[in-house]
Each structure stands twice: as structure tokens, then as C-alpha cells.
Protein backbone atom coordinates (compact mmCIF):
# COMPACT_ATOMS: atom_id res chain seq x y z
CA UNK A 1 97.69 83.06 117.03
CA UNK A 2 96.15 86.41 119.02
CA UNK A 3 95.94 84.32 122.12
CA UNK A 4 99.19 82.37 122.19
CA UNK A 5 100.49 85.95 121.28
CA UNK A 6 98.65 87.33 124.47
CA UNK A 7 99.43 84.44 126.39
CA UNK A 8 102.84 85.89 126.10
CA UNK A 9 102.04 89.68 126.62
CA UNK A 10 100.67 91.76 126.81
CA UNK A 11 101.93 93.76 124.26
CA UNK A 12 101.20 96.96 122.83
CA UNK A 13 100.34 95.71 119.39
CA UNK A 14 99.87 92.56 117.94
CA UNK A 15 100.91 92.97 114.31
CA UNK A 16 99.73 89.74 111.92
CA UNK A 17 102.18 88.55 109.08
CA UNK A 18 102.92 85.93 107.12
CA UNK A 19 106.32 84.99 106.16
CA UNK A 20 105.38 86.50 102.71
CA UNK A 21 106.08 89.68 104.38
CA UNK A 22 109.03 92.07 104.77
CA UNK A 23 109.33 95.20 106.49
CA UNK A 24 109.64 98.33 104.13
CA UNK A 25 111.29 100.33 106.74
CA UNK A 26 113.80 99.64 109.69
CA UNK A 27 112.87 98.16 113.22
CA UNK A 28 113.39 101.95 114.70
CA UNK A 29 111.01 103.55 112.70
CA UNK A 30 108.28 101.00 112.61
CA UNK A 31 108.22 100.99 116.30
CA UNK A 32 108.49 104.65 116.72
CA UNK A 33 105.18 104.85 113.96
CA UNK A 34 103.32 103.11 116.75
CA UNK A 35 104.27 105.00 119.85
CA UNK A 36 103.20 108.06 117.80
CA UNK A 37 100.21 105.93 117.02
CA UNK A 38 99.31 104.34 120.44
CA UNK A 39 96.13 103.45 120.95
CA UNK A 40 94.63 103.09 117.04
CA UNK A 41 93.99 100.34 114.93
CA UNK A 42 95.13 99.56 111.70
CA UNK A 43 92.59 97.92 110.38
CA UNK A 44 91.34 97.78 106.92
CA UNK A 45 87.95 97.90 106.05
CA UNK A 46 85.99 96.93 102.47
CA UNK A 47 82.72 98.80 102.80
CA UNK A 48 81.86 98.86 99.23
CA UNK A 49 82.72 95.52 98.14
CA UNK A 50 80.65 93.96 101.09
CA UNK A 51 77.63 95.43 100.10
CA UNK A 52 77.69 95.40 96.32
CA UNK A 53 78.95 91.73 96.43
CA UNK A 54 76.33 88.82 97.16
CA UNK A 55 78.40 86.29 97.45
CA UNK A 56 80.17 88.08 100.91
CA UNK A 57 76.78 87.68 101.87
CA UNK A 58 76.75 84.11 101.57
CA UNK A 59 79.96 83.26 102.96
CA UNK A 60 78.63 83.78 106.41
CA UNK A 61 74.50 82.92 105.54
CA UNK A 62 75.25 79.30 104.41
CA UNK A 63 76.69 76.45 105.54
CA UNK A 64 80.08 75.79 103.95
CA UNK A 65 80.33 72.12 104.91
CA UNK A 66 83.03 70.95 102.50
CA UNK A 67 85.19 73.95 102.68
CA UNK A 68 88.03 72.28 104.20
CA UNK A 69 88.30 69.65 101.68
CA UNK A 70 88.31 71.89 98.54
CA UNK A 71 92.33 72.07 98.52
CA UNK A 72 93.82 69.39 100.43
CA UNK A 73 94.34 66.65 98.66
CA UNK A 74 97.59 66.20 96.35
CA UNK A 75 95.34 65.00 93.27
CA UNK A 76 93.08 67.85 91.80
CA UNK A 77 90.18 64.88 90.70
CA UNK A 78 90.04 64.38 94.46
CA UNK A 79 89.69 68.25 95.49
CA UNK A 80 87.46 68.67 92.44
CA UNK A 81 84.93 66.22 93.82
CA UNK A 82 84.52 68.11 97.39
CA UNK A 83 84.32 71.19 95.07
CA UNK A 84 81.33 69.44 93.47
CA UNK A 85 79.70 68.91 96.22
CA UNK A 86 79.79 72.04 97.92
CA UNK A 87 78.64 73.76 95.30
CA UNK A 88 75.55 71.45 95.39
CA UNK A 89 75.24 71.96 98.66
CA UNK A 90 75.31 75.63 98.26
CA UNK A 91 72.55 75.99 95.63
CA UNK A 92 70.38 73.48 97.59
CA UNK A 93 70.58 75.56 101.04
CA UNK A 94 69.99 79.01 98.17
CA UNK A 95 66.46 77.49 96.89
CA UNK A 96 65.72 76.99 100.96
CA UNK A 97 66.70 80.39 101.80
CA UNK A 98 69.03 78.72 104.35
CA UNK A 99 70.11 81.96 106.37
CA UNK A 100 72.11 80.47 109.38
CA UNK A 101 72.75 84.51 110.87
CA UNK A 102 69.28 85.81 110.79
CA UNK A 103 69.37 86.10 114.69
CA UNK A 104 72.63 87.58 114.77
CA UNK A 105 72.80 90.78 116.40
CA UNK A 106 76.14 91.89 115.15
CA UNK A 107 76.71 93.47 111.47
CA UNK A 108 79.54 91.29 109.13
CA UNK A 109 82.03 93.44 107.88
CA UNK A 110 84.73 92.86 105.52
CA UNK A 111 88.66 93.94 104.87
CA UNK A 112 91.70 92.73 104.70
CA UNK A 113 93.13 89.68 107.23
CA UNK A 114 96.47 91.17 107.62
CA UNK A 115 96.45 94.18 111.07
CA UNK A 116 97.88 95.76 113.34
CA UNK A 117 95.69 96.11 116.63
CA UNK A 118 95.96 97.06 120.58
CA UNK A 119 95.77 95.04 123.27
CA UNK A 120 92.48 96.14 124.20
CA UNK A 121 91.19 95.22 120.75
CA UNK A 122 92.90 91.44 121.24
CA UNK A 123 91.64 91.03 124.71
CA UNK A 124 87.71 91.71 123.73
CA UNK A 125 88.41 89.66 120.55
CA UNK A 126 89.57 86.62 123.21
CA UNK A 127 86.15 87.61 125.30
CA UNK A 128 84.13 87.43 122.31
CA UNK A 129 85.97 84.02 121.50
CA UNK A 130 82.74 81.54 121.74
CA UNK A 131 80.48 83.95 120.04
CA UNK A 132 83.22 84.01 117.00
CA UNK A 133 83.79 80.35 116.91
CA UNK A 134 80.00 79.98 116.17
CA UNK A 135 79.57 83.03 114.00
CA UNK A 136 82.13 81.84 111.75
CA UNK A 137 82.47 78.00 111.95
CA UNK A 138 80.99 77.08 109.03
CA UNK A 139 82.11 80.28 107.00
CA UNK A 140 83.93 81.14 104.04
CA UNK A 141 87.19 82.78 104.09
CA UNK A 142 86.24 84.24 107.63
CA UNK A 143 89.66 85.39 108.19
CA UNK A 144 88.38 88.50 106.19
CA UNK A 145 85.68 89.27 108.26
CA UNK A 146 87.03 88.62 111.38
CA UNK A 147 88.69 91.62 112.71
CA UNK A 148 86.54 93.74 111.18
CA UNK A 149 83.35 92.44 112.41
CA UNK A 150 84.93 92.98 115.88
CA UNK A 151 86.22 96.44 115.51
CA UNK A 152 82.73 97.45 114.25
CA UNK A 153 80.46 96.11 117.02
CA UNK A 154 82.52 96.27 119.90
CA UNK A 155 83.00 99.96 119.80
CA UNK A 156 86.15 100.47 118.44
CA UNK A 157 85.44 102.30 115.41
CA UNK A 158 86.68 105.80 117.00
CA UNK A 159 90.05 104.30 117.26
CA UNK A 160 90.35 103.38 113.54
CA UNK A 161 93.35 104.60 112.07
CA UNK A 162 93.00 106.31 108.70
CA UNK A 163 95.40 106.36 106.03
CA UNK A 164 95.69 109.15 103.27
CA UNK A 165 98.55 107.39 101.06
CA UNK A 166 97.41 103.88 101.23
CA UNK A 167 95.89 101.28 103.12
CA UNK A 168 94.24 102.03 106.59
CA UNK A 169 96.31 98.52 107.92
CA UNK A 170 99.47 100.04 106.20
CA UNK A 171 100.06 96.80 103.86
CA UNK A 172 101.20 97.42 100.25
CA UNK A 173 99.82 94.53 98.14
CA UNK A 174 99.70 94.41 94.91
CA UNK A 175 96.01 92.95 93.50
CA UNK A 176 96.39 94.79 90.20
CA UNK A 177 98.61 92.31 88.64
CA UNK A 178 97.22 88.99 91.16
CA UNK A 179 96.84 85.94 89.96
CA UNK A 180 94.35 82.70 91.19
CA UNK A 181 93.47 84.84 93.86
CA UNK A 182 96.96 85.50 95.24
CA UNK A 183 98.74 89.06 94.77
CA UNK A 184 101.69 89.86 92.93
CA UNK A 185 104.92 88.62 94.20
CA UNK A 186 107.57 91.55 94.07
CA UNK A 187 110.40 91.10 92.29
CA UNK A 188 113.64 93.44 91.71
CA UNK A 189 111.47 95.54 88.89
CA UNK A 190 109.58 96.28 91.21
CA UNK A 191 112.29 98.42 93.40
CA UNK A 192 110.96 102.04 93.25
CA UNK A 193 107.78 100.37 93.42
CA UNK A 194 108.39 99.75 96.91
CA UNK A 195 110.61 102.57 97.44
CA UNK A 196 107.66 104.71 96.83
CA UNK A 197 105.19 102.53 99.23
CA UNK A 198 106.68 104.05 102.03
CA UNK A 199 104.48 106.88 101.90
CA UNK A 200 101.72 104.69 103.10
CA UNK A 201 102.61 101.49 104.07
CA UNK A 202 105.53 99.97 106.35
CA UNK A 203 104.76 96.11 105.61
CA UNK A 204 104.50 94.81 102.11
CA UNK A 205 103.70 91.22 100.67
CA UNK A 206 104.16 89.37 99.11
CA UNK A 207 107.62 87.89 98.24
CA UNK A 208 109.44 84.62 97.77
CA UNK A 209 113.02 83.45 97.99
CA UNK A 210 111.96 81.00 95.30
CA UNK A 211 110.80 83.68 92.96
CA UNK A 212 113.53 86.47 93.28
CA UNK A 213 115.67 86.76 96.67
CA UNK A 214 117.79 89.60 95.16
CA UNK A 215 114.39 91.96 96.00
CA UNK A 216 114.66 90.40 99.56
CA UNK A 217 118.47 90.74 100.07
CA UNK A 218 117.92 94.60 98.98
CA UNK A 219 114.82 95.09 101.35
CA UNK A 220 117.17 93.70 103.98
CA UNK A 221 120.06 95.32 102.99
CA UNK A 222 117.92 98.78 102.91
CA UNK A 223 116.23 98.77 106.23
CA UNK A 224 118.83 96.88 108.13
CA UNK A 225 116.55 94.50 109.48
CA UNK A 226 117.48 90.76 109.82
């Protein structure tokens, strides 16, 4: 998606989103916040997690054959097989200290997929484009590591953007009350919840027409964006 983007630009920033995700404020503001801004990234980084947590270590040191097979099949029996398997093949390449990134001279870091970045950030991500496709090939949720891994060995760490009322890639999520892995999807409870997020964050996820649209329509209604 970065390169079709830049295929396109270039742009200033290249903000990624899902269509989980609303803007908190209006079009004016969030555009003005990154003129102000020009020139950092809004990336966010999980320092603590990715060294107290083996199995981040893992996701890039073994071979996740199967990985694409685990979910997509409409019958669970069927995914549950693949899952099988990949766990065996997991342990097996564990007892062989299988350690596919030994050589690699770059340091795996971890955060949050969803950021904001420059184009000179995109650009050196799209040079660095073979070197990524075999770094993270056979990895785990390497969405997560992704950006980060980039920003921290290709010398963009003095342009990191630091946030003092929330996240440093100004996303509110709420992982408190996830579920399966997923965060919470907002409803119209949550209101002043989100009214409040502003402080620190201009994009929040995630929502659903399906679940509650009336927290969408007022969102909507709110910032005036369509």
C-alpha cells in the first residue's frame, strides 16, 4: 500500500488506516497538526514488551511455514489442522535452535502497525524493499515490526514524534476491554470516551456500522468529515 501510495505522490505523509477507523477531529485540524509537525514520525514503539516477551523473538527467528493457512478456511477442523502443524513445526525448529536472523545486521523492533510517516521515511522503506521481503517472509505478524524496524536502523529515530497524552502514532485503541486479540469496538457509551481522546490522539479504532452506527453518525456529525 506505501508504494501504490507513492506511486501516486509524493505526499507529505502517508497516514495507514483501516476502514475501522474514524477521524476524532475535522479534516482542518488534522492537516494543520501535521504542517505544525512536518518532518516527524508518528510511530509507535513497544520497547518493553519486545524484550520481556520470547515469543516476539520467535516470530522473526523461525520459520512460520503454515501461517497463512491458520485462518482461511470457512470450517474451523480445517484451520485447526494447519494450526497443528505449525505448532509442530515450531517446537521441532525450537529443539534445533533454528535461528533464521542470526546474520542479520539490523535490530527487530516492535509497535503498533497503524502510522503516520514522511516521505523520506516511505521512500527508504521502498529502497530497503528486498531486504524486508526476506527479513520478514516467513514471519509472524510482521506488520508489527515493520515500520519500526525501519525507523530504528535507518536513522530516523531523531525524528520520532513523542506524545505526552497518548500514543506516539496518535491512535486511541482500546486493548483494555479487547477481545480474541481484537480491541474494543466503540460504541455510543463510549462518547466522552472519545471526546476526551482528543488530547492525544486524532484517529481512533475501532468501530463498526454493524455494531453501533449511531457512535459513527455522531463522530461524523462532530468533526464534519464525510
Amino acid at each position: 500500500m506505501f508504494k501504490e501510495a507513492s506511486n501516486n505522490g509524493p505526499y507529505d505523509y502517508y497516514h495507514l488506516m483501516s476502514g475501522a477507523d474514524l477521524l476524532l477531529v475535522n479534516n482542518k485540524e488534522f492537516d494543520s497538526f501535521f504542517e505544525k509537525n512536518q518532518g516527524k514520525e508518528f510511530i509507535e514503539f513497544k520497547d518493553e514488551q519486545n524484550e520481556r516477551d520470547p515469543e516476539i523473538k520467535r516470530r522473526t527467528k523461525l520459520y512460520h511455514f503454515l501461517q497463512n493457512y491458520r485462518r482461511r478456511f470457512k470450517y474451523q477442523w480445517l484451520n485447526n489442522i494447519f494450526i497443528f502443524f505449525e505448532r509442530c513445526s515450531l517446537a521441532l525448529q525450537i529443539i534445533l535452535h533454528v535461528n533464521r536472523v542470526k546474520n542479520l545486521d539490523w535490530k527487530v523492533k516492535l509497535g503498533g502497525n497503524w502510522c503516520s510517516v514522511t516521505n523520506d521515511f516511505v521512500s527508504r522503506m521502498l529502497q530497503e524493499e528486498p531486504k524486508l521481503l526476506k527479513l520478514f517472509k516467513w514471519t509472524n505478524c510482521s506488520d508489527e515490526l515493520l515500520v519500526q524496524t525501519i525507523a530504528f536502523n535507518c536513522g530516523f529515530m531523531s525524528r520520532m514524534y513523542h506524545n505526552p497524552n497518548g500514543a506516539d502514532n496518535l491512535r486511541f485503541i482500546d486493548w483494555v476491554r479487547s477481545k480474541n486479540g481484537s480491541p474494543h469496538t466503540f460504541t455510543i457509551a463510549d462518547k466522552e470516551l472519545l471526546e476526551d481522546a482528543t488530547a492525544g490522539a486524532l484517529i481512533a479504532r475501532k468501530f463498526s456500522l454493524d455494531k453501533d452506527s449511531e457512535i459513527i453518525n455522531y463522530i461524523l456529525k462532530k468533526t464534519g468529515n464525510k
